[in-house]
ModelCIF file with pLDDT and N, C-alpha, C, O atoms, coordinates in Angstrom:
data_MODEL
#
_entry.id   MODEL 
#
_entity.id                         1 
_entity.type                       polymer 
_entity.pdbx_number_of_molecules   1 
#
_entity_poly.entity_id                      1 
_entity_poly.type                           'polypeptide(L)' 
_entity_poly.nstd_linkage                   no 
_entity_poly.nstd_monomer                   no 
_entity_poly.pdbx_seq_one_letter_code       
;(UNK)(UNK)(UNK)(UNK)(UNK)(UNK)(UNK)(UNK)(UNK)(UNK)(UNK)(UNK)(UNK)(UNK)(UNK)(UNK)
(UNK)(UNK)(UNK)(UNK)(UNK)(UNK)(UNK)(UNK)(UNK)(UNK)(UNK)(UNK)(UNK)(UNK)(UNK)(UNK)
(UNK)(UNK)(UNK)(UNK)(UNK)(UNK)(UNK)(UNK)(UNK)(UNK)(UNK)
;
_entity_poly.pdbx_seq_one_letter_code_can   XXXXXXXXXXXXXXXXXXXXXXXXXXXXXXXXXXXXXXXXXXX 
_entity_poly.pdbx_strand_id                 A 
#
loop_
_entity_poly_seq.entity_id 
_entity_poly_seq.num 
_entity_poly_seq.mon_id 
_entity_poly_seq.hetero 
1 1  UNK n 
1 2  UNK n 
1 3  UNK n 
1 4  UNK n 
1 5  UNK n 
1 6  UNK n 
1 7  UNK n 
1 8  UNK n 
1 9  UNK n 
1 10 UNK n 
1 11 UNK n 
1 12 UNK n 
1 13 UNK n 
1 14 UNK n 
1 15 UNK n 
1 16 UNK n 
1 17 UNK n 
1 18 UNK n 
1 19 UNK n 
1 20 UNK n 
1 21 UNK n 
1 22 UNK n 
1 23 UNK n 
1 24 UNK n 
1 25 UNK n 
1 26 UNK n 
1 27 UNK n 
1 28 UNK n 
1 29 UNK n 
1 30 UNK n 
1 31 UNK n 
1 32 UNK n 
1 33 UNK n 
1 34 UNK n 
1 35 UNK n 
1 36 UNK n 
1 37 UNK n 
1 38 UNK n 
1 39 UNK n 
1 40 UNK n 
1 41 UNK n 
1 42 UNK n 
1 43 UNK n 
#
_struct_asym.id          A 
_struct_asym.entity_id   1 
#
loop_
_ma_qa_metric.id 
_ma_qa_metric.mode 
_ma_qa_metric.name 
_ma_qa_metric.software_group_id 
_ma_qa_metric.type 
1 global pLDDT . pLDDT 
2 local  pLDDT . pLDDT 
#
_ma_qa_metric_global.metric_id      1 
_ma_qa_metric_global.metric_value   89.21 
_ma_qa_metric_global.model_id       1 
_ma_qa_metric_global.ordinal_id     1 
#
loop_
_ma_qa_metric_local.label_asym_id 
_ma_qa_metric_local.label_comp_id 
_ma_qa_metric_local.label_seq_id 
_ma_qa_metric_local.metric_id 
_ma_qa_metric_local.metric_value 
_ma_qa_metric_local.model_id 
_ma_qa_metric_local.ordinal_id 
A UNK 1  2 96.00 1 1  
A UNK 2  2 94.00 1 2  
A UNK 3  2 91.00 1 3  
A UNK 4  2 90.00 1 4  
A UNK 5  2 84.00 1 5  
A UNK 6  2 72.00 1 6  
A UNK 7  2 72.00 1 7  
A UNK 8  2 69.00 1 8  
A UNK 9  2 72.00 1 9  
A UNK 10 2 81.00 1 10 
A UNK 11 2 88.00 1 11 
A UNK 12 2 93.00 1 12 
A UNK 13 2 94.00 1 13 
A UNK 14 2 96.00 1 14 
A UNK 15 2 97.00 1 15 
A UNK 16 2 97.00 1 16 
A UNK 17 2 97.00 1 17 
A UNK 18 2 97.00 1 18 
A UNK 19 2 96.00 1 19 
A UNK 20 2 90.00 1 20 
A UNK 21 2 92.00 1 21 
A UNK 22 2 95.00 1 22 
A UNK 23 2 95.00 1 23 
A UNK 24 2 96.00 1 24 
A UNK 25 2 95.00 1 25 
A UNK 26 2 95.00 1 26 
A UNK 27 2 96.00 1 27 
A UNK 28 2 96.00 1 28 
A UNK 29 2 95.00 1 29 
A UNK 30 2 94.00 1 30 
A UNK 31 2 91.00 1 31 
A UNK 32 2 83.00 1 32 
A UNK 33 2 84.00 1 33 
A UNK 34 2 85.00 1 34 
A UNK 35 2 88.00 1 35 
A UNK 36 2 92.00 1 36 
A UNK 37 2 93.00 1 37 
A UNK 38 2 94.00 1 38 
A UNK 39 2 95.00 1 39 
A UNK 40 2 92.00 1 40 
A UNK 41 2 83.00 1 41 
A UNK 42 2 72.00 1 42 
A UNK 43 2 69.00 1 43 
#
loop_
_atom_site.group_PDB 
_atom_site.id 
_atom_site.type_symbol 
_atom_site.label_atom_id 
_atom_site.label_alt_id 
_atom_site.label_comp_id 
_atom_site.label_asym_id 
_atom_site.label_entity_id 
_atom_site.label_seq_id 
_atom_site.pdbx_PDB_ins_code 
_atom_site.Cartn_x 
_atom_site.Cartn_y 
_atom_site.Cartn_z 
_atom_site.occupancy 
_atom_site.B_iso_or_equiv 
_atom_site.pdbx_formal_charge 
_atom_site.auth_seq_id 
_atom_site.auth_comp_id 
_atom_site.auth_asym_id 
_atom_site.auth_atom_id 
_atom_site.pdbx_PDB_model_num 
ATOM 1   N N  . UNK A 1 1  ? -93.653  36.888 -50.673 1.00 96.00 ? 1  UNK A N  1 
ATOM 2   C CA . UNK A 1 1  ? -93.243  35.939 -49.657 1.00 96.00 ? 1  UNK A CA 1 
ATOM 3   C C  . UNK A 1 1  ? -94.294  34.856 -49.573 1.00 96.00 ? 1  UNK A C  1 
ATOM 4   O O  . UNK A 1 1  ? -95.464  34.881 -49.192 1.00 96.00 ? 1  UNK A O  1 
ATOM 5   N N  . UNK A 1 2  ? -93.724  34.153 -49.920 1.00 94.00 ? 2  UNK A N  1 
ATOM 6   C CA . UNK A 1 2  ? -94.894  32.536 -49.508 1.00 94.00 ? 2  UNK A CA 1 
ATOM 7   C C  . UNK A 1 2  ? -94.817  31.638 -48.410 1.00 94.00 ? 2  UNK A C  1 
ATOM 8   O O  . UNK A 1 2  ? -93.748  31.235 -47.951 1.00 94.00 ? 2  UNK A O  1 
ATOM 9   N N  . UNK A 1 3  ? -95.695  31.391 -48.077 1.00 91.00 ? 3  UNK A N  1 
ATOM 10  C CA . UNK A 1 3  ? -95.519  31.107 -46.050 1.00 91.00 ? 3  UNK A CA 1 
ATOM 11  C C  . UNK A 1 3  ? -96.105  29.539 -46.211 1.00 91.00 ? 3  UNK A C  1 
ATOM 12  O O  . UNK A 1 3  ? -96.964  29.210 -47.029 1.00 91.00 ? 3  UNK A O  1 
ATOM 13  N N  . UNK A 1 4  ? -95.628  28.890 -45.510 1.00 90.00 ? 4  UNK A N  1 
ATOM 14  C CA . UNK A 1 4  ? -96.086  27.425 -45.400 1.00 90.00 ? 4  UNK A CA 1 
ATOM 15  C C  . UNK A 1 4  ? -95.800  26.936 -44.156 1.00 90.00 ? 4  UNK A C  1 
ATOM 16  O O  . UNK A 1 4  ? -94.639  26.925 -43.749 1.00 90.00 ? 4  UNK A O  1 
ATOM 17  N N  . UNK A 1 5  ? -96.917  26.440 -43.354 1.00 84.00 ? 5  UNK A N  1 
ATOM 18  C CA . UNK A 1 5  ? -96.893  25.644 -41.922 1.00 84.00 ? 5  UNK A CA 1 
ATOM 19  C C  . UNK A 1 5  ? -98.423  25.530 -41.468 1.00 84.00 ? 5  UNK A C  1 
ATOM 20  O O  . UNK A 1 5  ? -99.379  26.173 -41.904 1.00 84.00 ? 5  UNK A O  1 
ATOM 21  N N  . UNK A 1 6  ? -98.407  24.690 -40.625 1.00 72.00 ? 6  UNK A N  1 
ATOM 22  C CA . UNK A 1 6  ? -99.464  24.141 -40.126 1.00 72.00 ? 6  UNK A CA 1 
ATOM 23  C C  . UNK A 1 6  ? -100.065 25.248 -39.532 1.00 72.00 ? 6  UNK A C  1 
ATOM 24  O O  . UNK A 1 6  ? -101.293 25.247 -39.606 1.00 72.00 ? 6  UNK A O  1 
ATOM 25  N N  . UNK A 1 7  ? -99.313  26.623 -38.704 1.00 72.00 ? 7  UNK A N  1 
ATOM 26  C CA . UNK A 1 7  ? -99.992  27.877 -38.158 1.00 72.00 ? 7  UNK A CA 1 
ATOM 27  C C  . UNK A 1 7  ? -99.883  28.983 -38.711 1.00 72.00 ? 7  UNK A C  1 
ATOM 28  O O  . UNK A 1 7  ? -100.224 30.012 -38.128 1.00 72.00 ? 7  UNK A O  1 
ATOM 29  N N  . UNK A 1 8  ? -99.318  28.981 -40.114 1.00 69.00 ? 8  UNK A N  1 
ATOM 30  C CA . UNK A 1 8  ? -98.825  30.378 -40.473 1.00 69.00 ? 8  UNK A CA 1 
ATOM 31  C C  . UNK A 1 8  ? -99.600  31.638 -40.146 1.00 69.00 ? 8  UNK A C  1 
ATOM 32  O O  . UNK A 1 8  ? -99.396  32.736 -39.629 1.00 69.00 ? 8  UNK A O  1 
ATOM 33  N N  . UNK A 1 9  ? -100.782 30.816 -40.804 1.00 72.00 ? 9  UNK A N  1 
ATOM 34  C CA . UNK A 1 9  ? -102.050 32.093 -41.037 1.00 72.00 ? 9  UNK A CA 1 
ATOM 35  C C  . UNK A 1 9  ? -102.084 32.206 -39.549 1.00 72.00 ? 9  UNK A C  1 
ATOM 36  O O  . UNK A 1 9  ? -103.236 31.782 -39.642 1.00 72.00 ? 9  UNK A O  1 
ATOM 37  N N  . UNK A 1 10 ? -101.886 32.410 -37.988 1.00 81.00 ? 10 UNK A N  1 
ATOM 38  C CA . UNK A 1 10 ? -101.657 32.706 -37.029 1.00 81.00 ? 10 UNK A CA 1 
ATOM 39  C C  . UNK A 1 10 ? -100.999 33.691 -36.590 1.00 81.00 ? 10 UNK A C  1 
ATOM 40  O O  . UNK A 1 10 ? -101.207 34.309 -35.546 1.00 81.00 ? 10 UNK A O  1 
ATOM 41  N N  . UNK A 1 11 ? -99.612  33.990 -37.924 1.00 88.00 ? 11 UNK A N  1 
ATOM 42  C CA . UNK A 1 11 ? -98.396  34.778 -37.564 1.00 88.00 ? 11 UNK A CA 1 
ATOM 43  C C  . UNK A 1 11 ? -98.515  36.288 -38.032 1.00 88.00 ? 11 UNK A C  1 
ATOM 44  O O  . UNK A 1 11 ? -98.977  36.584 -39.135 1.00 88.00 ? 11 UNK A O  1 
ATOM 45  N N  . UNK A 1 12 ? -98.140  37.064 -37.268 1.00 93.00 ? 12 UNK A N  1 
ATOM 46  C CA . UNK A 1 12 ? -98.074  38.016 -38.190 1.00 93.00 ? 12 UNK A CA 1 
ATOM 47  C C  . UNK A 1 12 ? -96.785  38.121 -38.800 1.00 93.00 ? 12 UNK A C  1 
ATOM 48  O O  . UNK A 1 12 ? -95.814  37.678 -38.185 1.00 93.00 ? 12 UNK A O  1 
ATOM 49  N N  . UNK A 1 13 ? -96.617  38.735 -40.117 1.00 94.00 ? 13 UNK A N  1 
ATOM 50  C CA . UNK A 1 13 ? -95.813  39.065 -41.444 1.00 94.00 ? 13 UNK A CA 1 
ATOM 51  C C  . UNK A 1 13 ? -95.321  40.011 -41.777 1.00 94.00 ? 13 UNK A C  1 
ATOM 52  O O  . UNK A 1 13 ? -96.006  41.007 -42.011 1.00 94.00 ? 13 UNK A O  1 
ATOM 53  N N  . UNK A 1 14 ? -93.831  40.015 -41.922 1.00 96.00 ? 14 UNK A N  1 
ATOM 54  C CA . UNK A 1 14 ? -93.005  41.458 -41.653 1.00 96.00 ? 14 UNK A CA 1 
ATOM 55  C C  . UNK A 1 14 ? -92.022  41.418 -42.949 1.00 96.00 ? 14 UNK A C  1 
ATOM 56  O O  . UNK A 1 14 ? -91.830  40.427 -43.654 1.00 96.00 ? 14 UNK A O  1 
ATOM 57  N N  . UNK A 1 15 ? -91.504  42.567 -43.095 1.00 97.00 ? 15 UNK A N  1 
ATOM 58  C CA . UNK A 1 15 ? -90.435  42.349 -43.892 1.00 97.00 ? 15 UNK A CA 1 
ATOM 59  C C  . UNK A 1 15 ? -89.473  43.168 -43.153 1.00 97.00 ? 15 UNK A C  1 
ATOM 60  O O  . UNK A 1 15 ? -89.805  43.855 -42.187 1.00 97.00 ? 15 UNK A O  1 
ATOM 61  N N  . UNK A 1 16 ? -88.332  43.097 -43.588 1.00 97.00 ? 16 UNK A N  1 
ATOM 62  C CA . UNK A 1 16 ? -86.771  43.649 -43.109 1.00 97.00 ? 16 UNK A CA 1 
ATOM 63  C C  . UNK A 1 16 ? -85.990  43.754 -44.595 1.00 97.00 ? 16 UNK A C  1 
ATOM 64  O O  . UNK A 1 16 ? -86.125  43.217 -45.695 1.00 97.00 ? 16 UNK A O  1 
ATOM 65  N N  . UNK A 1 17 ? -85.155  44.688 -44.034 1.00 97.00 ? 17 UNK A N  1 
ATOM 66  C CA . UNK A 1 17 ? -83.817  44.507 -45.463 1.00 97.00 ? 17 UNK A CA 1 
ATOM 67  C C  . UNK A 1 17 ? -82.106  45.100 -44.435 1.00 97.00 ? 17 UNK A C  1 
ATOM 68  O O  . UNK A 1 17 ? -81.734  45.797 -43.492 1.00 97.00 ? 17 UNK A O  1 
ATOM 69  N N  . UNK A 1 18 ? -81.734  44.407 -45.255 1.00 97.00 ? 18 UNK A N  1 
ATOM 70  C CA . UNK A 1 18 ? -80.129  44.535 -44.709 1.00 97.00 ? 18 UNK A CA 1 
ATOM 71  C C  . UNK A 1 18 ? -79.170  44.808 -45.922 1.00 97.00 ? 18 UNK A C  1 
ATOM 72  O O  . UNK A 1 18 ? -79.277  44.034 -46.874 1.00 97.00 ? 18 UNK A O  1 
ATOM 73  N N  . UNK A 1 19 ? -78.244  45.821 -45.998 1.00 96.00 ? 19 UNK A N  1 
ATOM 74  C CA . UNK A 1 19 ? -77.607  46.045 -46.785 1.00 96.00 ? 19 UNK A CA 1 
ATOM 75  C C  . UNK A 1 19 ? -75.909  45.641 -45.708 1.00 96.00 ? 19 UNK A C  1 
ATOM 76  O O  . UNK A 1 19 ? -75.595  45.799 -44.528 1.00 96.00 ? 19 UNK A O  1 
ATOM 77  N N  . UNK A 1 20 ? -75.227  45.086 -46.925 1.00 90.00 ? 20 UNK A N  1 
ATOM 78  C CA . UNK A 1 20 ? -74.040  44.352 -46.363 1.00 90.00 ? 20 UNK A CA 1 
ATOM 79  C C  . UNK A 1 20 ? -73.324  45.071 -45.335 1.00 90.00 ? 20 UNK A C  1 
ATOM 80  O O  . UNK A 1 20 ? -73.456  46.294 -45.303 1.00 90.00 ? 20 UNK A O  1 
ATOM 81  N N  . UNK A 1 21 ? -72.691  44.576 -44.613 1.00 92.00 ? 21 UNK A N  1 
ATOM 82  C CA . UNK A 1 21 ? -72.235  45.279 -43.123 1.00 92.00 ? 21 UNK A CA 1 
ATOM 83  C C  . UNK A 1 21 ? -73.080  45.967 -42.538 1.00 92.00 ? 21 UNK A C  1 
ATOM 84  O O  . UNK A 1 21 ? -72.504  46.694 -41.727 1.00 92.00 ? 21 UNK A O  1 
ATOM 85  N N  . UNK A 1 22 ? -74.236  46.122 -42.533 1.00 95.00 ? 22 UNK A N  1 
ATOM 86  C CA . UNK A 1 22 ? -75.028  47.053 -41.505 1.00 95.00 ? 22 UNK A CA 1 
ATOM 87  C C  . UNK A 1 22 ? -75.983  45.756 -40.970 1.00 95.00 ? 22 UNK A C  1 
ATOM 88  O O  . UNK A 1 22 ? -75.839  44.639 -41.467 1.00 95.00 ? 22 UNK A O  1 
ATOM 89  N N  . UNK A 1 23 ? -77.109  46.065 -39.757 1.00 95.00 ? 23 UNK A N  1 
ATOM 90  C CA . UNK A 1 23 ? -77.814  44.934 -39.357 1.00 95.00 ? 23 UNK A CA 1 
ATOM 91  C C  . UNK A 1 23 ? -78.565  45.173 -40.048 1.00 95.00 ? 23 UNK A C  1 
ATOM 92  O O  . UNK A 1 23 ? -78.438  46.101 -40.846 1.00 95.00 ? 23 UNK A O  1 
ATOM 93  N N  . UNK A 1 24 ? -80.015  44.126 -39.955 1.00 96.00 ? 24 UNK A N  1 
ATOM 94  C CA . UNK A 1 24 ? -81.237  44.276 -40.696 1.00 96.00 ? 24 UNK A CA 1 
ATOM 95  C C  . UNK A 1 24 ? -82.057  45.301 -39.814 1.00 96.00 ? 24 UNK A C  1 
ATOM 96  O O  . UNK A 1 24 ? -82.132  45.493 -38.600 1.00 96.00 ? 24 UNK A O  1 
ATOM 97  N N  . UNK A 1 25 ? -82.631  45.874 -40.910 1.00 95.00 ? 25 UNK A N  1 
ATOM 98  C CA . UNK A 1 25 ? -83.574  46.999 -40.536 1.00 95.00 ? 25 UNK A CA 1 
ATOM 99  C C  . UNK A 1 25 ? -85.041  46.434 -40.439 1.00 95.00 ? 25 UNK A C  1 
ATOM 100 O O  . UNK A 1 25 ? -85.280  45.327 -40.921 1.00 95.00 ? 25 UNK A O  1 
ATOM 101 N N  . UNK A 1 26 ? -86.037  47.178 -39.819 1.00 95.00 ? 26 UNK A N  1 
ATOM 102 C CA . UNK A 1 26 ? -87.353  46.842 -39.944 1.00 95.00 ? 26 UNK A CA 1 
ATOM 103 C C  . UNK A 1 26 ? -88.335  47.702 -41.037 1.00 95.00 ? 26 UNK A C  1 
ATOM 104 O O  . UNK A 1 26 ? -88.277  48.930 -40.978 1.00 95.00 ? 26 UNK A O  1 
ATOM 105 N N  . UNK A 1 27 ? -89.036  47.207 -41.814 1.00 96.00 ? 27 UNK A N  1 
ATOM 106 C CA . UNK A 1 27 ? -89.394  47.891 -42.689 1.00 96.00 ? 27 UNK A CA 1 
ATOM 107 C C  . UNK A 1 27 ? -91.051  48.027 -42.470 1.00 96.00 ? 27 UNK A C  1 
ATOM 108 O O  . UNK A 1 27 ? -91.665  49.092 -42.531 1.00 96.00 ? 27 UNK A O  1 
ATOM 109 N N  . UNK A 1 28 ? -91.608  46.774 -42.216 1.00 96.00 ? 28 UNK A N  1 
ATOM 110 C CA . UNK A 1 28 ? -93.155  46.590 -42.224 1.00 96.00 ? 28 UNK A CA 1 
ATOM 111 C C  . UNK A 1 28 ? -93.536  45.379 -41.169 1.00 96.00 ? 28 UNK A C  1 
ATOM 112 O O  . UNK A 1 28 ? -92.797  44.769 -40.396 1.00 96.00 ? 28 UNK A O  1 
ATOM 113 N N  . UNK A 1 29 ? -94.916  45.252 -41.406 1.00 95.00 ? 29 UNK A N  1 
ATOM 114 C CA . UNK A 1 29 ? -96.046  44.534 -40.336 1.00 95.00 ? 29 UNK A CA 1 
ATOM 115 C C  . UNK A 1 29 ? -97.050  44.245 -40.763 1.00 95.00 ? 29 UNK A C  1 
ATOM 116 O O  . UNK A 1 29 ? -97.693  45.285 -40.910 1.00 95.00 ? 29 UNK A O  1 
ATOM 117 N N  . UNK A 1 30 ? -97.611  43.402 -41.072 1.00 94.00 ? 30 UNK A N  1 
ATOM 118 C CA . UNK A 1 30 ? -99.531  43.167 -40.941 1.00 94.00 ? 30 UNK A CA 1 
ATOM 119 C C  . UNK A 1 30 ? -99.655  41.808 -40.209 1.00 94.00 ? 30 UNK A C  1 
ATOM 120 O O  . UNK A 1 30 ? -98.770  40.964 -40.352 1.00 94.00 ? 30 UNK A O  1 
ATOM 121 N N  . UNK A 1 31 ? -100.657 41.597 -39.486 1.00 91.00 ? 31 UNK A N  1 
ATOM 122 C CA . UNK A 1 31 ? -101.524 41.348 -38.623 1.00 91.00 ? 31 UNK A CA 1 
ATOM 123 C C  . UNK A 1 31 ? -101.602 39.957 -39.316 1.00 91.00 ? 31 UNK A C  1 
ATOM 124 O O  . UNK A 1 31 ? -101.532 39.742 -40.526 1.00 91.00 ? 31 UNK A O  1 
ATOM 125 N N  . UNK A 1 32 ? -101.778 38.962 -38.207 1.00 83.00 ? 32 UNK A N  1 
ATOM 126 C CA . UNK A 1 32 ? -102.380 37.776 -39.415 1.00 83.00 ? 32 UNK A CA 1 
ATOM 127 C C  . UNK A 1 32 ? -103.395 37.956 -40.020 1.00 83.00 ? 32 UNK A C  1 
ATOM 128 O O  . UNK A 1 32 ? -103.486 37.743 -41.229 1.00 83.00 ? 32 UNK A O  1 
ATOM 129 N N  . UNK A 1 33 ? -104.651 38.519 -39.059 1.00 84.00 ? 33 UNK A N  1 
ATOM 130 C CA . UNK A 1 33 ? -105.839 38.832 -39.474 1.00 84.00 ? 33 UNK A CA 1 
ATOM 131 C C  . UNK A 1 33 ? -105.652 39.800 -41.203 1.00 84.00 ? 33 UNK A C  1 
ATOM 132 O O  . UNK A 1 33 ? -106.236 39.370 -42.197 1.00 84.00 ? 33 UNK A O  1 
ATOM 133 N N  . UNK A 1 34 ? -104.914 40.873 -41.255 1.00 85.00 ? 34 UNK A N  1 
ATOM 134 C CA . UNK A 1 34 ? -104.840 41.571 -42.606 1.00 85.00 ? 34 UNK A CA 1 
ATOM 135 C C  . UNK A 1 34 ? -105.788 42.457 -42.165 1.00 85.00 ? 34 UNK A C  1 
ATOM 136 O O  . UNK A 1 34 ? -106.760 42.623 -42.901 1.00 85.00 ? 34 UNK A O  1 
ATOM 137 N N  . UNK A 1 35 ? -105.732 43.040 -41.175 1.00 88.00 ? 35 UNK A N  1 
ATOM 138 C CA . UNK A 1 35 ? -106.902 44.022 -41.050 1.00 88.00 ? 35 UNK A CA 1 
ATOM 139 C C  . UNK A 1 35 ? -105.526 45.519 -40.132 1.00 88.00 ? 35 UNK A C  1 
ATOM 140 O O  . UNK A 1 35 ? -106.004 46.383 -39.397 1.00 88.00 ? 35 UNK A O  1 
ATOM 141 N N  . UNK A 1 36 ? -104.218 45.475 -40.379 1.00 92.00 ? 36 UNK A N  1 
ATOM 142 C CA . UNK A 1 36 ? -103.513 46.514 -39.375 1.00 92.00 ? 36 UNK A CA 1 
ATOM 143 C C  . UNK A 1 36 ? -102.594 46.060 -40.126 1.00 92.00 ? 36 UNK A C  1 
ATOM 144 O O  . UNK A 1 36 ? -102.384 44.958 -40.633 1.00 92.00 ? 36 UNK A O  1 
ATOM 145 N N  . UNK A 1 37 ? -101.829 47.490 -40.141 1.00 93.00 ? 37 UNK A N  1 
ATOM 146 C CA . UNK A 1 37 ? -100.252 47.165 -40.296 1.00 93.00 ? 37 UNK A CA 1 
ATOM 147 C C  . UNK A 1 37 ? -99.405  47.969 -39.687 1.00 93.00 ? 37 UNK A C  1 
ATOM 148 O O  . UNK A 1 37 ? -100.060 48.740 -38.987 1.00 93.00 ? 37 UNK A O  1 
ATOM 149 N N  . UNK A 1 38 ? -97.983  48.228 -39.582 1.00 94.00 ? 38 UNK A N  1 
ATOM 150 C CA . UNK A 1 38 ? -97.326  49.474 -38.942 1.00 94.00 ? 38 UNK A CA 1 
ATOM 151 C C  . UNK A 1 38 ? -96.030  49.463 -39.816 1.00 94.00 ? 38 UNK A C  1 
ATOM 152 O O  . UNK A 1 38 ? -95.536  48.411 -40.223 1.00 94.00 ? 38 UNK A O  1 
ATOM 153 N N  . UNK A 1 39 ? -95.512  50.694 -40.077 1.00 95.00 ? 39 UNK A N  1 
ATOM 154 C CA . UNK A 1 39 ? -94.560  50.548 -40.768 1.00 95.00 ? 39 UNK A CA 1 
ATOM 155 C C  . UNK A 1 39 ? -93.419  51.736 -40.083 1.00 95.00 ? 39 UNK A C  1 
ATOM 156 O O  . UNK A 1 39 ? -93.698  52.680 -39.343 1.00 95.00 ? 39 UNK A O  1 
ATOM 157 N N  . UNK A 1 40 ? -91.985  51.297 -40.641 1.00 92.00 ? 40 UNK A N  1 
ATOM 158 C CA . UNK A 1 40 ? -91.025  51.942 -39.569 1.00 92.00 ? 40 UNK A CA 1 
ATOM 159 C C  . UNK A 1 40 ? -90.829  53.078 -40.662 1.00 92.00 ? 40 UNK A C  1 
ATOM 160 O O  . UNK A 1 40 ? -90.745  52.843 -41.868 1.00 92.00 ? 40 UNK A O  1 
ATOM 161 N N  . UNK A 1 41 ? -90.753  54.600 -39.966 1.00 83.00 ? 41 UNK A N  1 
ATOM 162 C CA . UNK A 1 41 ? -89.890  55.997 -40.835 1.00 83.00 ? 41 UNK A CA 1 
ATOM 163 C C  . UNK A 1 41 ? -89.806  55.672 -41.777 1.00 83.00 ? 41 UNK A C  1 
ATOM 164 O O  . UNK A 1 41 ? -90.638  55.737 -42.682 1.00 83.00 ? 41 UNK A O  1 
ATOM 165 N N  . UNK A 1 42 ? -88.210  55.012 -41.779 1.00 72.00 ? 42 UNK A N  1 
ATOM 166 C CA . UNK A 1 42 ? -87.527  54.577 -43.345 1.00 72.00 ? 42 UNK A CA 1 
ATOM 167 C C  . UNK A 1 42 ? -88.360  54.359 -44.240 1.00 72.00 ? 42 UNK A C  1 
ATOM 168 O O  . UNK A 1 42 ? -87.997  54.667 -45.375 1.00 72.00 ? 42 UNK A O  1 
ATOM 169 N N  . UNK A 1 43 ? -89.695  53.788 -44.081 1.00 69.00 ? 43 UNK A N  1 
ATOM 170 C CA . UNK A 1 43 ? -90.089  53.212 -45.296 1.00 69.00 ? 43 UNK A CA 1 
ATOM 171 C C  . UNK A 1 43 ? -90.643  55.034 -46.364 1.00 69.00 ? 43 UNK A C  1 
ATOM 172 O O  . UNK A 1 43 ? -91.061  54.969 -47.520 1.00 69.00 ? 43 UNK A O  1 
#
């Protein structure tokens, strides 16, 4: 994932996935810093 904006490095960074007809799921997390992350079961 490549991030571009004036605050990105501010945000923290997640991923999701969605398989057709169902909602998106949560998969992951890190910190802007890059020092934490949390991740959901599923993974």
């Amino acid at each position: 994932c490549a991030a571009s904006g004036r605050t990105w490095w501010r945000y923290n960074m997640g991923w999701f996935r969605q398989t057709p007809g169902k909602e998106r799921k949560f998969l992951a997390v890190i910190n802007w810093g890059g020092d934490d992350t949390y991740y959901e079961d599923s993974a």
